[in-house]
Structure formats: C-alpha cells, structure tokens
Protein backbone atom coordinates (compact mmCIF):
# COMPACT_ATOMS: atom_id res chain seq x y z
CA UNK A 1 0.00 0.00 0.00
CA UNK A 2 2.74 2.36 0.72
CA UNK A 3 4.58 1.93 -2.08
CA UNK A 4 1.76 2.18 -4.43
CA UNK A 5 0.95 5.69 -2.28
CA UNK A 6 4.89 6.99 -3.08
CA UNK A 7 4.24 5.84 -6.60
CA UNK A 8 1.60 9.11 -7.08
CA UNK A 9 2.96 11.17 -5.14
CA UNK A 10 5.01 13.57 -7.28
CA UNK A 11 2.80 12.59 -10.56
CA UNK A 12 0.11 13.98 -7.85
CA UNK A 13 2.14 17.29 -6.41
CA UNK A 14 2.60 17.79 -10.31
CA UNK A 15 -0.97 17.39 -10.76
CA UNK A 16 -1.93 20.14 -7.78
CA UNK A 17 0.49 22.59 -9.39
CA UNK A 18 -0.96 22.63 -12.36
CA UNK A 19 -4.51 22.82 -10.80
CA UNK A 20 -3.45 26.14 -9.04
CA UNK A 21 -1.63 27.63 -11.85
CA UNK A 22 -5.18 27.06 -13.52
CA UNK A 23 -6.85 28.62 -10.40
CA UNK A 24 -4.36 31.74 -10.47
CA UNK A 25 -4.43 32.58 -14.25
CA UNK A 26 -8.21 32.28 -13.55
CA UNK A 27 -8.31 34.96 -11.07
CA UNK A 28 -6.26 37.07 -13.22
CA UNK A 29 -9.51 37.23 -15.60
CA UNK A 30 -11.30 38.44 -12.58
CA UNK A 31 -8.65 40.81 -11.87
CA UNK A 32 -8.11 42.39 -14.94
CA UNK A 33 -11.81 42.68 -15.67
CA UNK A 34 -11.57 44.92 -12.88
CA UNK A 35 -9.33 46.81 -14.22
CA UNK A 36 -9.98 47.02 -17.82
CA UNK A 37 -13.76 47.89 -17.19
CA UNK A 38 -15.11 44.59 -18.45
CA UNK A 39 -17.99 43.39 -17.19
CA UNK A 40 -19.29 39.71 -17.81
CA UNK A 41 -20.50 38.31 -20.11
CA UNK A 42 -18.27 40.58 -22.31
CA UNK A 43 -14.98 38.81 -23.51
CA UNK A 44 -13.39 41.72 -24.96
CA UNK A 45 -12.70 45.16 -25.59
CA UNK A 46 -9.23 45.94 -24.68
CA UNK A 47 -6.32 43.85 -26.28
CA UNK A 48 -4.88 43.64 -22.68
CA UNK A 49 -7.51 42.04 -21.18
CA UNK A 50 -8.57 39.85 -24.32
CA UNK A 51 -4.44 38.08 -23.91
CA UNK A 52 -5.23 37.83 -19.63
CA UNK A 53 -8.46 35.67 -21.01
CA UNK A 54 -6.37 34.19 -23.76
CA UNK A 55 -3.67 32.56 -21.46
CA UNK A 56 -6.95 30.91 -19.06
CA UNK A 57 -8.53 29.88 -22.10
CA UNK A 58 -5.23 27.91 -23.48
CA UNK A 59 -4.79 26.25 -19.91
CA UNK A 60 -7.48 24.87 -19.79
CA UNK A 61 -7.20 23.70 -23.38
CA UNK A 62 -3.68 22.23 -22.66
CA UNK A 63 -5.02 20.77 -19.47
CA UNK A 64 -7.21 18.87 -21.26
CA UNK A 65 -4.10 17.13 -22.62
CA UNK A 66 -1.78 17.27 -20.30
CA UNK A 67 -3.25 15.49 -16.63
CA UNK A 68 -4.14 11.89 -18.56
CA UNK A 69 -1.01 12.28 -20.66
CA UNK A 70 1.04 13.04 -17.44
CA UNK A 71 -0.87 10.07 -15.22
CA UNK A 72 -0.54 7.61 -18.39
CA UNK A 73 3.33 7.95 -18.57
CA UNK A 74 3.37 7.90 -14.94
CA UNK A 75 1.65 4.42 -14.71
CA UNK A 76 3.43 3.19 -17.54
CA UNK A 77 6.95 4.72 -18.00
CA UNK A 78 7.66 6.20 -14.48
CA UNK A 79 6.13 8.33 -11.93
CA UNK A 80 9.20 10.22 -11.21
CA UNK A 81 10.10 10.47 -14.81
CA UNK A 82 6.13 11.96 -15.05
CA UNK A 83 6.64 14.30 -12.44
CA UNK A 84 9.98 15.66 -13.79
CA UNK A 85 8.59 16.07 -17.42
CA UNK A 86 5.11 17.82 -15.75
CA UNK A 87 7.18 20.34 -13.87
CA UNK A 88 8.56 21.46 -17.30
CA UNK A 89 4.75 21.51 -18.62
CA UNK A 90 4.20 23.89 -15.67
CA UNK A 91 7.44 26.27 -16.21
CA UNK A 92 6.09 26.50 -19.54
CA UNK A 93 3.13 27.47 -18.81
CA UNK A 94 4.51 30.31 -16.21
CA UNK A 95 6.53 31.56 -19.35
CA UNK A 96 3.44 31.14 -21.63
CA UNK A 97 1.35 33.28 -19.25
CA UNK A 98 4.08 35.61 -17.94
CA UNK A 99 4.71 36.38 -22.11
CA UNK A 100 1.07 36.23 -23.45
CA UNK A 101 0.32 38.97 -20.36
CA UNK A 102 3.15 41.49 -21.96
CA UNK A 103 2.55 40.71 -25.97
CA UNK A 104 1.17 38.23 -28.07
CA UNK A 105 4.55 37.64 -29.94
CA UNK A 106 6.21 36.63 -26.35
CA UNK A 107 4.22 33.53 -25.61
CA UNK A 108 6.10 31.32 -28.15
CA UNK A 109 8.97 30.38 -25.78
CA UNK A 110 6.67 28.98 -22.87
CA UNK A 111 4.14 27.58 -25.46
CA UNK A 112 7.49 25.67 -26.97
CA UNK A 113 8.39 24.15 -23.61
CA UNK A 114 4.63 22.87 -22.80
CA UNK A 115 3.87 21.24 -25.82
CA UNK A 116 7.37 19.44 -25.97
CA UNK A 117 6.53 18.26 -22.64
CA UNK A 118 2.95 17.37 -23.72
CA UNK A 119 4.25 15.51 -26.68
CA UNK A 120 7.10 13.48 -24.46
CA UNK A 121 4.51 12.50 -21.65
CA UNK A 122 1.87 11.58 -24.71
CA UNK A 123 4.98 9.79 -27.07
CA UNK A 124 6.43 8.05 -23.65
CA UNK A 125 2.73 6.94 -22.36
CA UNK A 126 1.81 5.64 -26.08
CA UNK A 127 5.41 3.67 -26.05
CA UNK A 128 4.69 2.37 -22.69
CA UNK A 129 1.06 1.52 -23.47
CA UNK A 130 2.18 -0.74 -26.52
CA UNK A 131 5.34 -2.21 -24.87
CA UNK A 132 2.89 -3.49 -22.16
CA UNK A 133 0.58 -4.71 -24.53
CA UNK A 134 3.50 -6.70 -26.04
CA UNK A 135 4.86 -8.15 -23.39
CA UNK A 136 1.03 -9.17 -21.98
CA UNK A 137 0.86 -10.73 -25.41
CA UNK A 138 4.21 -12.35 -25.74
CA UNK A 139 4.55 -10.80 -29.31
C-alpha cells in the first residue's frame, strides 16, 4: 500500500500545481476585468484584457491534454520520470502566461516548452502503453 501511495505522489504534487496555476491565471480574468472595465459576459474590448483571457482559455485547453497524458506515462513509464517532465509543462506554462500577459509575440517560448513536454509525456505513455501490450501478449 505504501509503495503504491509513493508511486503518485510527485505525478500527484505535479498534478496540484498545475490545478493552481489554472486557479491563479483564472483569477487574473477576474482581476483584470476589474481593471480594464469589463464586465461579464463581455470577452473583450481591450487587447490587454482579451491576452489575460487568452492565457486561461489555453490552460485549460492544454489541461485537457496534459493530466491523462502526465498520469498515463506515470503508470506506464515512471512516476518520477512523469513528475519531472510535468514540472517542465508547468514552467512553460509560467513563461506562456508571464509572455502572453506582456505581448502576443512573447508567448512562443513557454508555449514551446509545454507542448514538448505534452508531446514526451503523450509519445512516452503511447510507447509504454504498446510495450505493455506486447509483453502481456508475448509478441
């Protein structure tokens, strides 16, 4: 039981990071809605406020990808391995934001480093996924 337990728990700390990066770059749409003068349901307006809504908006798109492809390469590659490659995800996604909030043109860098880690966690947990299914079929 315990060793299952230390199995998910950076794959999970990686998972609660990401969650409240979501959570912060969510209240930043709140925030700058204050400040921009947007009320809801209004989604634009001001190109400042339109990139703060932007960088929630792509989160939660590349969260969509990210948690199973993270918990996938955990189970089947290696949890620490998971957890290392996730913590990149989520320094991208610090440099995605922290870019996106200045200019458009800086959020390449951070978007970069958060889809190569998407793509490794989703290559590794595909690789993993069919060398299991090999080996379980003795092919």
């Amino acid at each position: 039981m315990l060793a299952e337990a230390n199995a998910t728990l950076w794959p999970g700390l990686i998972t609660v990071s990401a969650l409240i990066l979501y959570f912060v770059v969510t209240l930043n749409v709140g925030r700058a809605r204050g400040k921009y003068k947007i009320s809801p349901p209004q989604m634009s307006g001001n190109p400042d406020f339109e990139r703060v809504v932007r960088v929630q908006q792509n989160t939660v798109e590349q969260l969509i990808l990210f948690l199973p492809a993270l918990w996938l390469f955990a189970q089947f590659i290696s949890p620490i391995w998971a957890a290392g490659i996730g913590a990149v995800w989520i320094i991208g996604r610090i440099l995605f934001a922290w870019g996106y909030y200045q200019a458009a043109e800086k959020r390449a860098v951070g978007f970069g480093i958060s889809s190569l880690a998407t793509l490794a966690l989703l290559g590794g947990s595909l690789t993993g996924i069919i060398m299991s299914l090999l080996k379980f079929y003795q092919l």
